[in-house]
C-alpha atoms as a PDB file:
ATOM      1  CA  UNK A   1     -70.336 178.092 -63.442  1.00  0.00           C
ATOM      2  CA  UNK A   2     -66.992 178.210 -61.766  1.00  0.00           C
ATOM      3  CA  UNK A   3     -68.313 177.399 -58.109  1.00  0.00           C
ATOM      4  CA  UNK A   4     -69.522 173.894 -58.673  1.00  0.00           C
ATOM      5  CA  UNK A   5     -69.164 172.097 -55.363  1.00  0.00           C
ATOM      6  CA  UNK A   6     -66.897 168.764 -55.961  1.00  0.00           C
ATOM      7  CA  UNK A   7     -67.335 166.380 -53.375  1.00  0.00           C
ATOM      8  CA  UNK A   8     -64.051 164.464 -52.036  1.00  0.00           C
ATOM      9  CA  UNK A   9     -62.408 162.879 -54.123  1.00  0.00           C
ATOM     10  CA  UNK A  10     -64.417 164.362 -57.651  1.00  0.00           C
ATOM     11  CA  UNK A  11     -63.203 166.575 -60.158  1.00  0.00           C
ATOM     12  CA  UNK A  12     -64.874 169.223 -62.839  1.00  0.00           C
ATOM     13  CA  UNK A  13     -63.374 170.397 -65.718  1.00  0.00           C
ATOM     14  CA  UNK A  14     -64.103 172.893 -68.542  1.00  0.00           C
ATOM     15  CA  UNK A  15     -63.026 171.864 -71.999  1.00  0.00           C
ATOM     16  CA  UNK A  16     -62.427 174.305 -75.096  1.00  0.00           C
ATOM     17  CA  UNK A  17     -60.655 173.138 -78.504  1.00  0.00           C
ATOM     18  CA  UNK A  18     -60.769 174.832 -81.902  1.00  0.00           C
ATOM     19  CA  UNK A  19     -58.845 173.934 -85.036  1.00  0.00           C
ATOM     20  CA  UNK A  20     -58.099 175.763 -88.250  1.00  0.00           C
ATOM     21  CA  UNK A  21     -59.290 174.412 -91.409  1.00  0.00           C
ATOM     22  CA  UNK A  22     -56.614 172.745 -92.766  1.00  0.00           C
ATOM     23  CA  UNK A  23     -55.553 171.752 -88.900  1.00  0.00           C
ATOM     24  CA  UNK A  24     -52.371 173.490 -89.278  1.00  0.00           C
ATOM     25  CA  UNK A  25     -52.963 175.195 -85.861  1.00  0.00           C
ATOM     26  CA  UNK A  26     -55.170 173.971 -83.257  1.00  0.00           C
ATOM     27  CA  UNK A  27     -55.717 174.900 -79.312  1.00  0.00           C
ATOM     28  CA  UNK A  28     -57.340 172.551 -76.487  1.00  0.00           C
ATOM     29  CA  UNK A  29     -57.635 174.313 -72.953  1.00  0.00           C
ATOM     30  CA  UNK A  30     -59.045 172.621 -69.930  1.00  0.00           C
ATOM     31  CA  UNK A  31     -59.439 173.681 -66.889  1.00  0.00           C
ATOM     32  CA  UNK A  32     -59.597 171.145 -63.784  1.00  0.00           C
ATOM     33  CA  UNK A  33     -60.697 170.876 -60.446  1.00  0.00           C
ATOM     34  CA  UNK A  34     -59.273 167.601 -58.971  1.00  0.00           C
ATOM     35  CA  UNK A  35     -57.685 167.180 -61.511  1.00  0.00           C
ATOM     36  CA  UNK A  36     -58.589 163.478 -63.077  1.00  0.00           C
ATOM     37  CA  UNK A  37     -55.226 162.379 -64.430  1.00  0.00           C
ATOM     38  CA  UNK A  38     -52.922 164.089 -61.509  1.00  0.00           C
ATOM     39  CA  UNK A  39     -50.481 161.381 -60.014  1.00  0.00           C
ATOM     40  CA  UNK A  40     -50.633 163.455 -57.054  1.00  0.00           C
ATOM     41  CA  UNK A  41     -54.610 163.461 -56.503  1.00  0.00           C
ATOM     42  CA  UNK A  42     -54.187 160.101 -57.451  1.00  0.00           C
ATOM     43  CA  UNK A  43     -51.682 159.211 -54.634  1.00  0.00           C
ATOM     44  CA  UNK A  44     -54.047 161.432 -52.032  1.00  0.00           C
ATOM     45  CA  UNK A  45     -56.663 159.624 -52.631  1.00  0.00           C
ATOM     46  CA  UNK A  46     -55.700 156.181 -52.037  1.00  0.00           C
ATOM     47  CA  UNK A  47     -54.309 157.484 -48.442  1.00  0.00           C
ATOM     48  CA  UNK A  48     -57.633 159.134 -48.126  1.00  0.00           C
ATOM     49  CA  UNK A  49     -60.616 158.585 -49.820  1.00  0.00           C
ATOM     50  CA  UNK A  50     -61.776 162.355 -48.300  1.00  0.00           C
ATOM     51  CA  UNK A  51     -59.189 164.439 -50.345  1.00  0.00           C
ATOM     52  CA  UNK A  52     -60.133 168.097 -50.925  1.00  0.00           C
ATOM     53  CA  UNK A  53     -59.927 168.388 -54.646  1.00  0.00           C
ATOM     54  CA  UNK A  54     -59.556 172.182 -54.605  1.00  0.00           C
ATOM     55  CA  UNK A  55     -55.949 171.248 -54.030  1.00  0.00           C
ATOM     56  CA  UNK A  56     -55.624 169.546 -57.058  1.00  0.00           C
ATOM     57  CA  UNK A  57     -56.242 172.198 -59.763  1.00  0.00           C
ATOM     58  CA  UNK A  58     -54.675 172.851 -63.145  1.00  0.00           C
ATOM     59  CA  UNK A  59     -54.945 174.469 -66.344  1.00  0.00           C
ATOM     60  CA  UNK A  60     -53.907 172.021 -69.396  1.00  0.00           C
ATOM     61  CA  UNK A  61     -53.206 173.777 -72.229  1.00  0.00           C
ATOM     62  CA  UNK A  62     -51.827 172.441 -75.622  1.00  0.00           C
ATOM     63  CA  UNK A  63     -51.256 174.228 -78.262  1.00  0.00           C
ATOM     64  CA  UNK A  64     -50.048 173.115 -82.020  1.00  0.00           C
ATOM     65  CA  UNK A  65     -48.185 175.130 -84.959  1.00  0.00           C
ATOM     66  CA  UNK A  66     -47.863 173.137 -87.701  1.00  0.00           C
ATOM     67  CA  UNK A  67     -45.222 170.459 -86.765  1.00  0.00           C
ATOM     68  CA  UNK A  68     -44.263 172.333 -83.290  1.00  0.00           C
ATOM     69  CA  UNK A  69     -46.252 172.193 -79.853  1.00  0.00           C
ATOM     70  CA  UNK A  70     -46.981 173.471 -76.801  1.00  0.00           C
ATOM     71  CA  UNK A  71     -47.673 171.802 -73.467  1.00  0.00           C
ATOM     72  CA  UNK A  72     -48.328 173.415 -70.174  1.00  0.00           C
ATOM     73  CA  UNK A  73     -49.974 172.185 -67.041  1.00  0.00           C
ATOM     74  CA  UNK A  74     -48.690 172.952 -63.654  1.00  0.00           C
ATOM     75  CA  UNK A  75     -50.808 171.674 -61.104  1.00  0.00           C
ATOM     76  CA  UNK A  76     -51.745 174.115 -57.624  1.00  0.00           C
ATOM     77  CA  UNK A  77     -53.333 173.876 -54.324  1.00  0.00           C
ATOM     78  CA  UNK A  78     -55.866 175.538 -53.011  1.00  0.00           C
ATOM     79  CA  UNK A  79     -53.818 178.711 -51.295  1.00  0.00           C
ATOM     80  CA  UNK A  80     -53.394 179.550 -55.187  1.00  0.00           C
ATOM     81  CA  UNK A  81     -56.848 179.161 -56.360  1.00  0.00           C
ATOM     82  CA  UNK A  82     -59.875 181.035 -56.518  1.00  0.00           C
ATOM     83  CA  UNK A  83     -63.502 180.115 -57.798  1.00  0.00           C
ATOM     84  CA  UNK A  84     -66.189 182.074 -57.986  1.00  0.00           C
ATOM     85  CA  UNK A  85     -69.494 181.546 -60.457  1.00  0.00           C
ATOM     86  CA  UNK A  86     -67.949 183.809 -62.924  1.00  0.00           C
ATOM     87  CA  UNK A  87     -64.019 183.331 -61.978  1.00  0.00           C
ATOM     88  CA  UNK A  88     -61.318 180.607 -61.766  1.00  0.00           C
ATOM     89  CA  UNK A  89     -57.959 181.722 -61.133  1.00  0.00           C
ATOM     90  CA  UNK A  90     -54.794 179.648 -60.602  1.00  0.00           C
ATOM     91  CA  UNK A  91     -51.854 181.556 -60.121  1.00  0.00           C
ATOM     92  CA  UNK A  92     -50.939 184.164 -62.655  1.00  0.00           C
ATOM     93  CA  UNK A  93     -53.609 182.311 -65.053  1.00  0.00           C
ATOM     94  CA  UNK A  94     -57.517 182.995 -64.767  1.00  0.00           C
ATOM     95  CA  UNK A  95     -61.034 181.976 -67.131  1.00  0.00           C
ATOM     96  CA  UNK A  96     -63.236 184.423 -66.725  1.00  0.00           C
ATOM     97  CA  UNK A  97     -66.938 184.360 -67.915  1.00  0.00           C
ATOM     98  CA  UNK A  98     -68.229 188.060 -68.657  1.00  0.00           C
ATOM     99  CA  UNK A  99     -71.639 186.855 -69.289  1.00  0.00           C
ATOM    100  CA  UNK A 100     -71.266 186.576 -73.063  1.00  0.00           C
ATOM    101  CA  UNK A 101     -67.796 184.956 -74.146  1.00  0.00           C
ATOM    102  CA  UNK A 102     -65.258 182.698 -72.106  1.00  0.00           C
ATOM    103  CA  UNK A 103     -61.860 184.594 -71.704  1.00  0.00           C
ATOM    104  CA  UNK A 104     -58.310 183.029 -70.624  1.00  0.00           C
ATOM    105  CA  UNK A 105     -55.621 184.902 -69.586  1.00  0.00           C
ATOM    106  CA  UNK A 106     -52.675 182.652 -69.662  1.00  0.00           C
ATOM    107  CA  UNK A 107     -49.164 183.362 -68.248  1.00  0.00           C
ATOM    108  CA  UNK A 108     -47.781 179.487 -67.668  1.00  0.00           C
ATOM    109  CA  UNK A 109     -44.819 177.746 -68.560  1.00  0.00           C
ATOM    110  CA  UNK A 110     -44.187 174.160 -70.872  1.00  0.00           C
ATOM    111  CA  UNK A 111     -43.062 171.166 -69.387  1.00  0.00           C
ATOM    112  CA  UNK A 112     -40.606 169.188 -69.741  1.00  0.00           C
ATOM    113  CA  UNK A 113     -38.417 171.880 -71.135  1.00  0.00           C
ATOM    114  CA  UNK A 114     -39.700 175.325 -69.634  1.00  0.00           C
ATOM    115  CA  UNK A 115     -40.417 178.044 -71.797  1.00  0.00           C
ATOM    116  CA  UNK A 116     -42.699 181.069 -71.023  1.00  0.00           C
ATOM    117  CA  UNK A 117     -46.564 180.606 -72.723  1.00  0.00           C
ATOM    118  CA  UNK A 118     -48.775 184.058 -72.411  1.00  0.00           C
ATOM    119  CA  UNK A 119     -51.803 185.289 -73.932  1.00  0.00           C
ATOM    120  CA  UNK A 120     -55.744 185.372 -74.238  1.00  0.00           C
ATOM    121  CA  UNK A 121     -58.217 182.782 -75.391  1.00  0.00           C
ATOM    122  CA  UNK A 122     -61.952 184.092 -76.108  1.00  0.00           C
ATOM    123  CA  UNK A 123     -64.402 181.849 -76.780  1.00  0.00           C
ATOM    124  CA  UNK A 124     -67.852 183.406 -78.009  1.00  0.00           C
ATOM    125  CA  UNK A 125     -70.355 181.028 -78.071  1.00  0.00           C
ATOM    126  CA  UNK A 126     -72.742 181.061 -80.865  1.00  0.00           C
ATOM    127  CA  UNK A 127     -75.596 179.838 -78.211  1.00  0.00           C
ATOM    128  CA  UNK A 128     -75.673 177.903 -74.726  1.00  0.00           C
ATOM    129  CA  UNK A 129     -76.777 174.576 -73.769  1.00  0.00           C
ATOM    130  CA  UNK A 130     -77.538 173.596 -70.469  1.00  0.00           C
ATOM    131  CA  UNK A 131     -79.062 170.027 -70.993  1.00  0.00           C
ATOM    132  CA  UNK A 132     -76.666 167.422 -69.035  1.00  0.00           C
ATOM    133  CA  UNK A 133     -76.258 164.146 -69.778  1.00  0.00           C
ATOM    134  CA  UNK A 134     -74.829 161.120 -67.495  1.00  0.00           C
ATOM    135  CA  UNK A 135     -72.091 159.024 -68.821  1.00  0.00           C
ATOM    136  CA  UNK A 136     -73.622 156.170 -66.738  1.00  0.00           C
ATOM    137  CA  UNK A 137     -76.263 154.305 -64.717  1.00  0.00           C
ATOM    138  CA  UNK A 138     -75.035 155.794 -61.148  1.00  0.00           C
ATOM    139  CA  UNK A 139     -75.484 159.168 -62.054  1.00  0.00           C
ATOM    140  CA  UNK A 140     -72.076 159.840 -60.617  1.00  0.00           C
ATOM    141  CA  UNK A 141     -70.579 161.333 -63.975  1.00  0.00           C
ATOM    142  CA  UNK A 142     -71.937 164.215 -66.044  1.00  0.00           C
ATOM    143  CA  UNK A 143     -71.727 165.990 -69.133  1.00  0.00           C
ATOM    144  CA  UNK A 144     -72.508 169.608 -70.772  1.00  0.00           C
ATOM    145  CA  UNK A 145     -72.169 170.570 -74.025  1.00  0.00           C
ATOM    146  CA  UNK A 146     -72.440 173.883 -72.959  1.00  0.00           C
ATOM    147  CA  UNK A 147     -71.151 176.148 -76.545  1.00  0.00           C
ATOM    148  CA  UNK A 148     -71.073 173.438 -78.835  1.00  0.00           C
ATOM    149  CA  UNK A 149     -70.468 175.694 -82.013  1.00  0.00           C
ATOM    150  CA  UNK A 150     -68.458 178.702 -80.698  1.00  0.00           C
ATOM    151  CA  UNK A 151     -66.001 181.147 -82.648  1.00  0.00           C
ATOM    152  CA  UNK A 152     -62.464 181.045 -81.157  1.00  0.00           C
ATOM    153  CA  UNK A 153     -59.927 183.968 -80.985  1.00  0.00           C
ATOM    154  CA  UNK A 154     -56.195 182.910 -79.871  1.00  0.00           C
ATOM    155  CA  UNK A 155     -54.060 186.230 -79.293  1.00  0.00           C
ATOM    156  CA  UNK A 156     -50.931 184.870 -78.293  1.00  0.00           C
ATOM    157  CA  UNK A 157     -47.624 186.462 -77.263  1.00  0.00           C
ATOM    158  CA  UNK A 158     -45.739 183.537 -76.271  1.00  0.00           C
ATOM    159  CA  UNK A 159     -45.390 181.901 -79.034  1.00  0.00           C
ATOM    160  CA  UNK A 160     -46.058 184.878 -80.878  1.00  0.00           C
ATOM    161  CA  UNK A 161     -49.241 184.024 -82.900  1.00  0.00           C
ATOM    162  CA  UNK A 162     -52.509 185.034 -83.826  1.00  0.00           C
ATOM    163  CA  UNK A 163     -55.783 182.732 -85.744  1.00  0.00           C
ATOM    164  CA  UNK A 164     -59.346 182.503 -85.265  1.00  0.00           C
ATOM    165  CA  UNK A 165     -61.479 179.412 -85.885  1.00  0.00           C
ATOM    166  CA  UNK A 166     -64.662 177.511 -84.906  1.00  0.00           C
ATOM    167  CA  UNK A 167     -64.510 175.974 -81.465  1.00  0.00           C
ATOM    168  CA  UNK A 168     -66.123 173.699 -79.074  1.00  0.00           C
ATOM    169  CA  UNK A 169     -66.763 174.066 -75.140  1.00  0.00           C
ATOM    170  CA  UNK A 170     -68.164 171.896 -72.708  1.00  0.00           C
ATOM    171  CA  UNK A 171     -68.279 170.685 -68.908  1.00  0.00           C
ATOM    172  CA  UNK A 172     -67.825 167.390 -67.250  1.00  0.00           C
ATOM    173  CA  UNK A 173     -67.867 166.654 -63.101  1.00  0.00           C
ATOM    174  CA  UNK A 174     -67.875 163.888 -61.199  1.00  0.00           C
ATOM    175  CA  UNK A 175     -68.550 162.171 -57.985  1.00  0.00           C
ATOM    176  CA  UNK A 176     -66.102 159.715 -57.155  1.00  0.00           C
ATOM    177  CA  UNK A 177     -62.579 159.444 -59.387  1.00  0.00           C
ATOM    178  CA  UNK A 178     -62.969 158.844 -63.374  1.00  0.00           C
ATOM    179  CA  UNK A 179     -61.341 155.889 -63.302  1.00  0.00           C
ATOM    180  CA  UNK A 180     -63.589 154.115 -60.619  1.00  0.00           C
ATOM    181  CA  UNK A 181     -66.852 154.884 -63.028  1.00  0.00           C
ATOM    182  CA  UNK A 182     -65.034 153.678 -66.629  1.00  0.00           C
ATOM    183  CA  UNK A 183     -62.292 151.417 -67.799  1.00  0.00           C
ATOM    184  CA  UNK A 184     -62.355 153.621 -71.159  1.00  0.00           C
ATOM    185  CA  UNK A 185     -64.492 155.897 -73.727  1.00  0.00           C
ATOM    186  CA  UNK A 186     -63.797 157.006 -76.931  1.00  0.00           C
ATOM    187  CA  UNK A 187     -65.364 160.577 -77.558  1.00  0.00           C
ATOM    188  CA  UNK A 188     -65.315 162.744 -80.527  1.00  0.00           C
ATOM    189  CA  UNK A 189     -66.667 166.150 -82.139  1.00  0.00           C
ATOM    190  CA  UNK A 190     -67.524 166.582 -85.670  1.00  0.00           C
ATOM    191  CA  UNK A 191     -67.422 170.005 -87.714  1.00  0.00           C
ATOM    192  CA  UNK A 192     -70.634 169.708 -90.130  1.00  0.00           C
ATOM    193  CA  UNK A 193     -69.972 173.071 -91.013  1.00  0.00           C
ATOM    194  CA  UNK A 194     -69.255 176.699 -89.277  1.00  0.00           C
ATOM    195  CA  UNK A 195     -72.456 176.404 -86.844  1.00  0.00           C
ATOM    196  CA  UNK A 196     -73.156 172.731 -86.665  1.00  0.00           C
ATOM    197  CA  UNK A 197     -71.679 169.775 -84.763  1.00  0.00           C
ATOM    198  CA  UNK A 198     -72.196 166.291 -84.079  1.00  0.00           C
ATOM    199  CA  UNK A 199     -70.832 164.684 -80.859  1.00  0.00           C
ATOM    200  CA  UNK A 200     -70.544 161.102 -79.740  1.00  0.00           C
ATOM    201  CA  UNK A 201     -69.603 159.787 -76.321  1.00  0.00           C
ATOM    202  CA  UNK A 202     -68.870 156.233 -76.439  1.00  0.00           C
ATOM    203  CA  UNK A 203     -68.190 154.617 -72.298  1.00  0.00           C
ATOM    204  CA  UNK A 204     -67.316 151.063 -71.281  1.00  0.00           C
ATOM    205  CA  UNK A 205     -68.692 151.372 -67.909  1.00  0.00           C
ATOM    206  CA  UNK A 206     -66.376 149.540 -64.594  1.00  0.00           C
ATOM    207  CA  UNK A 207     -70.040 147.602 -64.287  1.00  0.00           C
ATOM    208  CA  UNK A 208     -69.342 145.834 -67.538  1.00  0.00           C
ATOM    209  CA  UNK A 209     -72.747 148.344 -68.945  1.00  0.00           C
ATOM    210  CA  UNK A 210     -71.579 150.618 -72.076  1.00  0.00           C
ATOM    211  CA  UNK A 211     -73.141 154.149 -72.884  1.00  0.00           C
ATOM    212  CA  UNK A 212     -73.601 155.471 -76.065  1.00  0.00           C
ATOM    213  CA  UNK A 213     -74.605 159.070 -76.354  1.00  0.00           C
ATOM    214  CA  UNK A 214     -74.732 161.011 -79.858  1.00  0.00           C
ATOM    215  CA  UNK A 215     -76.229 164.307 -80.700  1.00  0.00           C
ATOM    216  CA  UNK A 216     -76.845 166.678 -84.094  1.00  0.00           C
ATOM    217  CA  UNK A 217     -76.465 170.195 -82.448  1.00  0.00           C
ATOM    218  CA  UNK A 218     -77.768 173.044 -85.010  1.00  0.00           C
ATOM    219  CA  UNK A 219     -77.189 176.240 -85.734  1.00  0.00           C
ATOM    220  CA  UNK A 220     -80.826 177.257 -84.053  1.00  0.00           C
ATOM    221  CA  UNK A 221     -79.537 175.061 -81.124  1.00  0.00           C
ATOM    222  CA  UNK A 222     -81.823 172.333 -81.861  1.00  0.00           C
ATOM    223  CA  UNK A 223     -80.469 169.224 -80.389  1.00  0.00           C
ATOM    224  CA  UNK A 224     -81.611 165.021 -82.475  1.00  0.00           C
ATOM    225  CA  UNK A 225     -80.358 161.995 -80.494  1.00  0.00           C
ATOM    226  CA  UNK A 226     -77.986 160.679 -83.613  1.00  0.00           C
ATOM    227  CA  UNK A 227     -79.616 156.639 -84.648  1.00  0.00           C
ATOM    228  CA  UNK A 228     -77.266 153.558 -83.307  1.00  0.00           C
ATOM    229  CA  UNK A 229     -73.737 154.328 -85.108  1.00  0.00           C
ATOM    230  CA  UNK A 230     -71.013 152.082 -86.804  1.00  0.00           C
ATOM    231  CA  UNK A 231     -67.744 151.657 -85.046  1.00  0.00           C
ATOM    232  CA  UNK A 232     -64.808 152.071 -87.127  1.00  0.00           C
ATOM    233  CA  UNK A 233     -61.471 150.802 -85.671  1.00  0.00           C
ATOM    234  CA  UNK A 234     -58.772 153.382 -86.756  1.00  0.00           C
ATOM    235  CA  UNK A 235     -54.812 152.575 -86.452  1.00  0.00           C
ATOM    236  CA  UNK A 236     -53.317 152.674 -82.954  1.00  0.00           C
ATOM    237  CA  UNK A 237     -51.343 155.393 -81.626  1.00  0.00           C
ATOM    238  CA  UNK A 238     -47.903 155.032 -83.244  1.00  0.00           C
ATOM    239  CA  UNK A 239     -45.753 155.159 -79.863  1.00  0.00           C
ATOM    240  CA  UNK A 240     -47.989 153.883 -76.870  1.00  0.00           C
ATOM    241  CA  UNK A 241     -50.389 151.565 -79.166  1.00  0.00           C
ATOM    242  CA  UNK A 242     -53.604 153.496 -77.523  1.00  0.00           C
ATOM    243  CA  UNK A 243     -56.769 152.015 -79.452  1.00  0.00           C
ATOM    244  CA  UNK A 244     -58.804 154.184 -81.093  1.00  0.00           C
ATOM    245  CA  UNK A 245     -62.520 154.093 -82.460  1.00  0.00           C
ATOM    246  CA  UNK A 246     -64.931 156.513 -84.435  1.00  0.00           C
ATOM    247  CA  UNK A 247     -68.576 156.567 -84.840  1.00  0.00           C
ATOM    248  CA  UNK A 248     -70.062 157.110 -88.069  1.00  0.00           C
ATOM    249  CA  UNK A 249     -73.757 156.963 -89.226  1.00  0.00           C
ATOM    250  CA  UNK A 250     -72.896 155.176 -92.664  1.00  0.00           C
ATOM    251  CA  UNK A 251     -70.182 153.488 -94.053  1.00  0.00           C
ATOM    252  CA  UNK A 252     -68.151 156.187 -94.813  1.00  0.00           C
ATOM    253  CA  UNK A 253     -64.169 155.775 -94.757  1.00  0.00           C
ATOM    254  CA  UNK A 254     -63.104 157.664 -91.910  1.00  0.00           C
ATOM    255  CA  UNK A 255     -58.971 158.861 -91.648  1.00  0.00           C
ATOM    256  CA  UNK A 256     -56.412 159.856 -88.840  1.00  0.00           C
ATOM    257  CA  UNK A 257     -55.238 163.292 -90.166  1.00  0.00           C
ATOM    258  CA  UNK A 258     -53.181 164.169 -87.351  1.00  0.00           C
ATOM    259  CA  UNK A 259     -52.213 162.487 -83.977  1.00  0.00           C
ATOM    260  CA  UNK A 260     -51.643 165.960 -81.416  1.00  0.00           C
ATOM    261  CA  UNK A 261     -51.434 163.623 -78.505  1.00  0.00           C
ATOM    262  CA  UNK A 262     -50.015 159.771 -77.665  1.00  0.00           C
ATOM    263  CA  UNK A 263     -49.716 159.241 -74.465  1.00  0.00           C
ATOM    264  CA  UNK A 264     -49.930 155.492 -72.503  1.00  0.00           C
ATOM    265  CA  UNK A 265     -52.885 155.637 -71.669  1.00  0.00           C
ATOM    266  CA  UNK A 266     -54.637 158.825 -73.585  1.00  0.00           C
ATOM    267  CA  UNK A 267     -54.439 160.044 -77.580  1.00  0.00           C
ATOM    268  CA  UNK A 268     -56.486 163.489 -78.739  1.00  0.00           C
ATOM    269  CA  UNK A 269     -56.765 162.645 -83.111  1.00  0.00           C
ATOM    270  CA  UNK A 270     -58.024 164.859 -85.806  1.00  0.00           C
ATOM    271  CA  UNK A 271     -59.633 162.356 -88.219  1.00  0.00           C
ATOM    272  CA  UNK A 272     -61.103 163.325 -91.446  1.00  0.00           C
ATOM    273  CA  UNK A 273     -63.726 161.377 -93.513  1.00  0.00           C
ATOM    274  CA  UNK A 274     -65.479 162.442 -96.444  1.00  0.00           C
ATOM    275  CA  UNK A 275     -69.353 162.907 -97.926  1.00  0.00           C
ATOM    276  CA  UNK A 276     -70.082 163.290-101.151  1.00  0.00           C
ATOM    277  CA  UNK A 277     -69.735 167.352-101.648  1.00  0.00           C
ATOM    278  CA  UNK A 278     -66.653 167.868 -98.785  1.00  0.00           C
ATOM    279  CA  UNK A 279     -64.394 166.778 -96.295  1.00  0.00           C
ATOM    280  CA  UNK A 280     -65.277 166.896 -92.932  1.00  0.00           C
ATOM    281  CA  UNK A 281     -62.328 166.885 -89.542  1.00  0.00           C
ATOM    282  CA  UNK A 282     -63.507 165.603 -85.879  1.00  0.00           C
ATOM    283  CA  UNK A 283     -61.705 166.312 -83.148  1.00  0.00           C
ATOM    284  CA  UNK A 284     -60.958 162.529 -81.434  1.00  0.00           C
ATOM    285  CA  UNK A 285     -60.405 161.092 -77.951  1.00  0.00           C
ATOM    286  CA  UNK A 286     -59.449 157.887 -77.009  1.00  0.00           C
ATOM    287  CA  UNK A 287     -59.173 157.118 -73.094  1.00  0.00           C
ATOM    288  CA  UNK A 288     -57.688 154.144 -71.183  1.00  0.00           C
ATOM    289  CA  UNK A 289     -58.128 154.263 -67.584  1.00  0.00           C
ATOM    290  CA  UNK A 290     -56.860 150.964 -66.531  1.00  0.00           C
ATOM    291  CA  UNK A 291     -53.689 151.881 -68.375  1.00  0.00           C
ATOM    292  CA  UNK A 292     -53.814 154.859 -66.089  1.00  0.00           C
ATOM    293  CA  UNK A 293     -53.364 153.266 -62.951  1.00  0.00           C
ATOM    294  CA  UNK A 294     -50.709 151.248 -63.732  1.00  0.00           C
ATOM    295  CA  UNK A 295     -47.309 152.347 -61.801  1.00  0.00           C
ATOM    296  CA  UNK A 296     -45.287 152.900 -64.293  1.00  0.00           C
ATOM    297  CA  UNK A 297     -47.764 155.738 -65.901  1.00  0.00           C
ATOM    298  CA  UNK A 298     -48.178 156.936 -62.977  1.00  0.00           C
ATOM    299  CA  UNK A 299     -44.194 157.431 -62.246  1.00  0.00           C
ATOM    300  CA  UNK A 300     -44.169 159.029 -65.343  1.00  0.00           C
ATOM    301  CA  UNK A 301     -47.124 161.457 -65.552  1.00  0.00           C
ATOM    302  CA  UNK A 302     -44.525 164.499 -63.085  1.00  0.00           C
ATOM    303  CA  UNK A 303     -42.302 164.713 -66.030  1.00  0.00           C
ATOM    304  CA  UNK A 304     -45.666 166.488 -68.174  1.00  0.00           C
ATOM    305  CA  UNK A 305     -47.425 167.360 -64.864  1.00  0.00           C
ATOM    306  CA  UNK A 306     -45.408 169.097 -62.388  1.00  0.00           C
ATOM    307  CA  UNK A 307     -46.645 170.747 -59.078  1.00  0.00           C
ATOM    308  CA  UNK A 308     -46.032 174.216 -57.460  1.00  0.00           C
ATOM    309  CA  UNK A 309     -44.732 173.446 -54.111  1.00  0.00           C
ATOM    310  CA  UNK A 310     -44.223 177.162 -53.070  1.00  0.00           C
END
């Protein structure tokens, strides 16, 4: 799992969120190698289009309380990695997989204002998939839904709380940097109920080609391509104006709920719509990549993404 070779100038990441029920608390982890949206990698690789991306790993982790949250993600090189199938460590942090649940062990700090984050994240998946999927016609960028419907412990010290919840956890890896495959995509995960999701992937491809990909996963594992959806337009971002869509199969009003991150060129949503028996929350993510690029982002992105130098 952990050993995936990534070619110069690629990444990989692993990807687990869960929310509670009434989103009060919710958890997104992710785990990168090359990290996609490092200014650093970024910088490397326009002086050399042969950067090692083993020296651009991180461990993203953002965590939200009610009206308080947590952000962490120090990036490392390579002399404070190491990847095995089973193993990624950076630093004091590690994700191990003990061949049936996901565990991290996190001991980071927050950025900008440091303050000590520790604990352990287990994510027990309720099956695995190992279909992948490409994101577009070069085959250079890939998907796996690996644990769509997982069950989500969060024993943390610092901050000192505990909650469980349904999760999600998947796998993406590339070829060549995110940004030269996509100008943006809007993605999302929908809670049917405790052991059922539906997940859209919506690209707009850098050769003007767009990619839609949605998919019913059941309980059994079963996975049904999901019928041509309707795009909703939902409110910007209320600070950096990010647009936002979701993809519905009827013409059901669909809601922002809560916006965890705003960013210039990045927002993660939960958005709530409603059937006729319940209320339903997605998990939303809305992606800009030309925004990315521009300078002034990236003279900004340090001050949430700082760098071990020692």
């Amino acid at each position: 799992m952990f050993d995936r070779n990534v070619p110069s100038g690629g990444y990989a990441w692993w990807y687990v969120d869960a929310i509670s029920e009434n989103a009060d608390f919710g958890i997104t982890l992710i785990a990168f190698v090359g990290s996609v949206f490092s200014p650093y990698y970024f910088r490397a690789r326009k002086k050399n289009a042969a950067t090692n991306p083993d020296n651009y790993c991180a461990l993203n982790i953002a965590f939200h309380e009610n009206q308080k949250k947590y952000w962490c993600m120090t990036e490392r090189s390579a002399k404070h990695v190491y990847r095995s199938s089973e193993i990624f460590e950076m630093a004091n942090s590690s994700i191990t997989w003990n061949g049936s649940y996901l565990e991290f062990k996190i001991q980071e700090y927050t950025v900008p204002l440091p303050s000590k984050v520790s604990g352990v994240v287990r994510v027990h998946p309720h099956y695995i998939n190992t279909n992948n999927y490409f994101l577009e016609d070069s085959q250079k960028h890939a998907w796996c839904p690996i644990a769509p419907c997982s069950h989500v412990e969060v024993e943390m010290q610092r901050p000192n709380f505990q909650w469980h919840a349904t999760g999600y956890f998947d796998s993406n890896w590339g070829a060549e940097p995110l940004e030269n495959g996509f100008r943006s995509w809007n993605w999302s995960c929908t809670k049917m109920n405790e052991e059922e999701r539906v997940i859209q992937y919506h690209t707009v491809n850098r050769n003007n080609t767009n990619t839609d990909l949605g998919f019913h996963f059941a309980s059994d594992g079963k996975i049904t391509a999901r019928e041509q959806q309707i795009a909703k337009i939902l409110p910007e971002t209320k600070i950096w104006r990010v647009p936002r869509k979701a993809y519905v199969e009827d013409d059901r009003n669909v809601n922002v709920l809560k916006t965890l991150e705003d960013t210039p060129f990045y927002s993660r949503s939960v958005l709530n719509s409603e059937t006729q028996d319940k209320s339903i929350l997605t998990i939303h993510e809305s992606l800009e990549l030309d925004r990315f690029k521009k300078p002034l982002t990236q003279f900004m992105l340090p001050f949430r993404m700082p760098r071990q130098l020692l």
